[in-house]
Structures are given as structure tokens and as C-alpha cells.
PDB file of N, CA and C in Angstrom:
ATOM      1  N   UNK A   1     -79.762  85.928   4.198  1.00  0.00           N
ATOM      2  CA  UNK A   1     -80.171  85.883   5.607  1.00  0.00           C
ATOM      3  C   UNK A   1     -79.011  85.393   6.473  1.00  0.00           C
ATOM      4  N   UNK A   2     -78.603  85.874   7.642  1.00  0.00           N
ATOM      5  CA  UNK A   2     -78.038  85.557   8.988  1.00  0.00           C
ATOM      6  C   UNK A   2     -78.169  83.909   8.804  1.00  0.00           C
ATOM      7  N   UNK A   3     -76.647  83.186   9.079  1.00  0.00           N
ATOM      8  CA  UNK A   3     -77.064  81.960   8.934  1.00  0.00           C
ATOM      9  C   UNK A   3     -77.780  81.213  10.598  1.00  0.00           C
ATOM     10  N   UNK A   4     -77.841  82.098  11.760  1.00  0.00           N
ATOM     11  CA  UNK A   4     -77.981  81.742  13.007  1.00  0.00           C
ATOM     12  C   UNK A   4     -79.748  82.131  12.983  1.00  0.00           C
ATOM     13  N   UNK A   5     -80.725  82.416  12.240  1.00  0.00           N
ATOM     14  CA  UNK A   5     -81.669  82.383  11.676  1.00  0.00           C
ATOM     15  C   UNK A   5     -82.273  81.254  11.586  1.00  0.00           C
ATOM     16  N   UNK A   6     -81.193  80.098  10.694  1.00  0.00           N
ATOM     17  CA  UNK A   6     -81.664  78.898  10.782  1.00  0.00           C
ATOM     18  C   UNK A   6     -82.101  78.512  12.223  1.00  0.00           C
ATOM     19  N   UNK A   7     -81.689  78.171  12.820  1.00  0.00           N
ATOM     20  CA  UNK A   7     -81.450  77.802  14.503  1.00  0.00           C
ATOM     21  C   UNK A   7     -82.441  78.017  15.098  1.00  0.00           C
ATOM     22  N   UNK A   8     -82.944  77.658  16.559  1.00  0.00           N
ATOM     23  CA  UNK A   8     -83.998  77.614  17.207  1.00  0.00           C
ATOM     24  C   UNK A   8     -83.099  78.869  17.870  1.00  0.00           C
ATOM     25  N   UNK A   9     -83.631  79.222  19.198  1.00  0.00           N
ATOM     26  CA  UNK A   9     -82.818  80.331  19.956  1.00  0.00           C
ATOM     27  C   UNK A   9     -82.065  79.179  21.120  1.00  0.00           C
ATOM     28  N   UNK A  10     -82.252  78.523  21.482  1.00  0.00           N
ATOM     29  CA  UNK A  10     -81.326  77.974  22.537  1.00  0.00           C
ATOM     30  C   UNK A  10     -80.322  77.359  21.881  1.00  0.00           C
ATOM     31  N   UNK A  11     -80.454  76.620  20.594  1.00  0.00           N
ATOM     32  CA  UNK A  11     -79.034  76.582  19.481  1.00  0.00           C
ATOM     33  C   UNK A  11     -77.810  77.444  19.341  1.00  0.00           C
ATOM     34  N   UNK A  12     -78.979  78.735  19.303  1.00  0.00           N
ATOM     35  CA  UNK A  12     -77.728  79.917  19.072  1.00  0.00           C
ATOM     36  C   UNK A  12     -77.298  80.240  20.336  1.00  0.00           C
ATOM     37  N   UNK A  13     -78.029  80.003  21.412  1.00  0.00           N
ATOM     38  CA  UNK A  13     -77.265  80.554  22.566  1.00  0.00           C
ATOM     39  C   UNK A  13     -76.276  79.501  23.078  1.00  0.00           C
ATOM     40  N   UNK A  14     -76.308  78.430  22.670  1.00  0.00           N
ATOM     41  CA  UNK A  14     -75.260  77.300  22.737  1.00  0.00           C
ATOM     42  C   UNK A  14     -74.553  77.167  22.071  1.00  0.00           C
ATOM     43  N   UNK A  15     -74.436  77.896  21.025  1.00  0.00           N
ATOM     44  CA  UNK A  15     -73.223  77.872  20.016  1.00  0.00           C
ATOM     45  C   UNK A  15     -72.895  79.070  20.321  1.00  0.00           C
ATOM     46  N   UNK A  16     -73.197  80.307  20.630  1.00  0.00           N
ATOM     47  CA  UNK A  16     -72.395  81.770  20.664  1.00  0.00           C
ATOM     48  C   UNK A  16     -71.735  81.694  22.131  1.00  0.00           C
ATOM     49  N   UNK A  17     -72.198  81.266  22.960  1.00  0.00           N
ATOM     50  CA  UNK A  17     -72.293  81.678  24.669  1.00  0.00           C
ATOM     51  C   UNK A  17     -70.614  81.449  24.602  1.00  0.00           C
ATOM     52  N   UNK A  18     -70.768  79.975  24.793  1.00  0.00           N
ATOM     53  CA  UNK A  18     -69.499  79.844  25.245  1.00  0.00           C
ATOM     54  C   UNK A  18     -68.214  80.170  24.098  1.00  0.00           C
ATOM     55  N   UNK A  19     -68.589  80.010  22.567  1.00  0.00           N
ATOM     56  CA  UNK A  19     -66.889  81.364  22.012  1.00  0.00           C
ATOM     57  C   UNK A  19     -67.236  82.541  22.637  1.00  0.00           C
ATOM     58  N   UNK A  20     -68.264  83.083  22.855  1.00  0.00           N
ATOM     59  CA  UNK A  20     -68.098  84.834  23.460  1.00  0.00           C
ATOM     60  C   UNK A  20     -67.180  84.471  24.254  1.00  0.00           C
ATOM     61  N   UNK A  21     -67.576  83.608  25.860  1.00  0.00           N
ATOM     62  CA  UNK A  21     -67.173  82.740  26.901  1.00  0.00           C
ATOM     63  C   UNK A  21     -65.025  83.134  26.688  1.00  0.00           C
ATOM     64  N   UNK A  22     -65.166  82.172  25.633  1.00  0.00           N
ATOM     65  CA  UNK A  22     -63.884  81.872  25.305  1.00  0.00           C
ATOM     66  C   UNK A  22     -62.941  82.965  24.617  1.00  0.00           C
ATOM     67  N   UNK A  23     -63.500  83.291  24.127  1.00  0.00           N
ATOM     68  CA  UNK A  23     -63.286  84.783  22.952  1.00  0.00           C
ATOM     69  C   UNK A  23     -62.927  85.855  24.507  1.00  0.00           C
ATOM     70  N   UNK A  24     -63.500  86.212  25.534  1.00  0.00           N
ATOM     71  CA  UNK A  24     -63.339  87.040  26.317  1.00  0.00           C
ATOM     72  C   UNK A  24     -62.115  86.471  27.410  1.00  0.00           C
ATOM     73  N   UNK A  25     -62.568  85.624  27.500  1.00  0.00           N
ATOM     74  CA  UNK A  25     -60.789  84.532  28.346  1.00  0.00           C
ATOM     75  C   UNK A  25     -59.459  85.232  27.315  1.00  0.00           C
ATOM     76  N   UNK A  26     -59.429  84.820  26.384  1.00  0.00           N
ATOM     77  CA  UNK A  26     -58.683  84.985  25.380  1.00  0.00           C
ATOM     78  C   UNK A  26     -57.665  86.405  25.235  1.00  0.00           C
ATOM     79  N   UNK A  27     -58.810  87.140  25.317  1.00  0.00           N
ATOM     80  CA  UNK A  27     -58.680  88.768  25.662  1.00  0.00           C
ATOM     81  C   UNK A  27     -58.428  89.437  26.915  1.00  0.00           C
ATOM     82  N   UNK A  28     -58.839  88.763  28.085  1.00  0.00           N
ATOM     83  CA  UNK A  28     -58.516  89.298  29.196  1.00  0.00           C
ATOM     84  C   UNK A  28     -57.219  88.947  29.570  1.00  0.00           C
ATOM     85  N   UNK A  29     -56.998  87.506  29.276  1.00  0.00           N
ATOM     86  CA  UNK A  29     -55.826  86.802  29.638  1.00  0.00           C
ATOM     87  C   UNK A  29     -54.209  87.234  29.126  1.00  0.00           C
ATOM     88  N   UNK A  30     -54.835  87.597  27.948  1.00  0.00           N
ATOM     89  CA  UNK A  30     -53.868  88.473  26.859  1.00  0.00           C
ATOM     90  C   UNK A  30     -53.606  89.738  27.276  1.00  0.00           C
ATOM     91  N   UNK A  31     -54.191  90.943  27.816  1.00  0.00           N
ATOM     92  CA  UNK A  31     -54.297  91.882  28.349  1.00  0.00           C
ATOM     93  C   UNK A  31     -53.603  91.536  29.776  1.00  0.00           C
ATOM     94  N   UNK A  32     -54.426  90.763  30.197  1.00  0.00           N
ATOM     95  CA  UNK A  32     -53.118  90.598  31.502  1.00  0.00           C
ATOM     96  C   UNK A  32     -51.924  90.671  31.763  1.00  0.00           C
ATOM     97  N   UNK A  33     -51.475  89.637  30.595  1.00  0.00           N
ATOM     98  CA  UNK A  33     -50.047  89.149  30.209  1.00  0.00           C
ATOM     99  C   UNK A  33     -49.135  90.367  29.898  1.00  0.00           C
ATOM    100  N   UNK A  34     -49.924  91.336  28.719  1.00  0.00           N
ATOM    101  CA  UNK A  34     -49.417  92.265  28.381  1.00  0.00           C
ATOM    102  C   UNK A  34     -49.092  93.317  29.402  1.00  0.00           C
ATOM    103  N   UNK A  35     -50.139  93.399  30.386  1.00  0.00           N
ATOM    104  CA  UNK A  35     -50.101  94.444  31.437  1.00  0.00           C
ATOM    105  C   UNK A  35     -48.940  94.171  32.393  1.00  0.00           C
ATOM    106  N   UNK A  36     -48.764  92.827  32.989  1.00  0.00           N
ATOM    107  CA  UNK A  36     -47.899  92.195  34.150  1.00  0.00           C
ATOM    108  C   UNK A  36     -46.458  91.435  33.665  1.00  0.00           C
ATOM    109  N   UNK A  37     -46.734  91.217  32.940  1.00  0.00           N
ATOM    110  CA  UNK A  37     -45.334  90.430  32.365  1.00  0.00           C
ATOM    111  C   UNK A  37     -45.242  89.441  32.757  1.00  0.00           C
ATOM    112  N   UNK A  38     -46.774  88.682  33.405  1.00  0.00           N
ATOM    113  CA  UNK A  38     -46.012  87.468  34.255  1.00  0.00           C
ATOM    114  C   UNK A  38     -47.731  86.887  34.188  1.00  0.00           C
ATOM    115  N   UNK A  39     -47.531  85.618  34.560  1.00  0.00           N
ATOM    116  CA  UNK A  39     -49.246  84.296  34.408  1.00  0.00           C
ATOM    117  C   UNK A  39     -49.889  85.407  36.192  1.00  0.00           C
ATOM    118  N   UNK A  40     -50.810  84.735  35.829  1.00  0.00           N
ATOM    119  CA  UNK A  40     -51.866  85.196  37.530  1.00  0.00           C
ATOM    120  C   UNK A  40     -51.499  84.295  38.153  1.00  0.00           C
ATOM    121  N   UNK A  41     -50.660  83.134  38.417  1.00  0.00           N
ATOM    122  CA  UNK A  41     -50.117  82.502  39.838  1.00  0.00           C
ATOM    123  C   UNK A  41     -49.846  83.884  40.333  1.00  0.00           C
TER     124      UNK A  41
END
């Protein structure tokens, strides 16, 4: 079984939310970088 099964549902949405959260920073920010050559100042 899925170990997020164990968990109530607001558990899992407090443990996934914010790495998605972070996980998508991660990726956009990276993509940016790659796109511009330069930070978003």
C-alpha cells in the first residue's frame, strides 16, 4: 500500500503541498535562469 494511506488527508496535504510548492520554485527558477542568463532582479 501507498505509504500516504497511512495519513489522515490534511497530513498529506501538509506534507505534499508545500515540496510540490517547492519542487515547482525549483523548476521555474531553473528554467528562468536557463532562459535569461541572469536572476529576476
Amino acid at each position: 500500500m501507498p505509504i500516504w494511506t497511512k495519513y489522515p488527508d490534511h497530513k498529506k496535504i501538509r506534507v505534499l503541498l508545500p515540496g510540490f510548492f517547492v519542487f515547482m520554485y525549483d523548476v521555474s527558477s531553473a528554467f528562468l535562469i536557463h532562459r535569461k542568463l541572469r536572476p529576476m532582479n
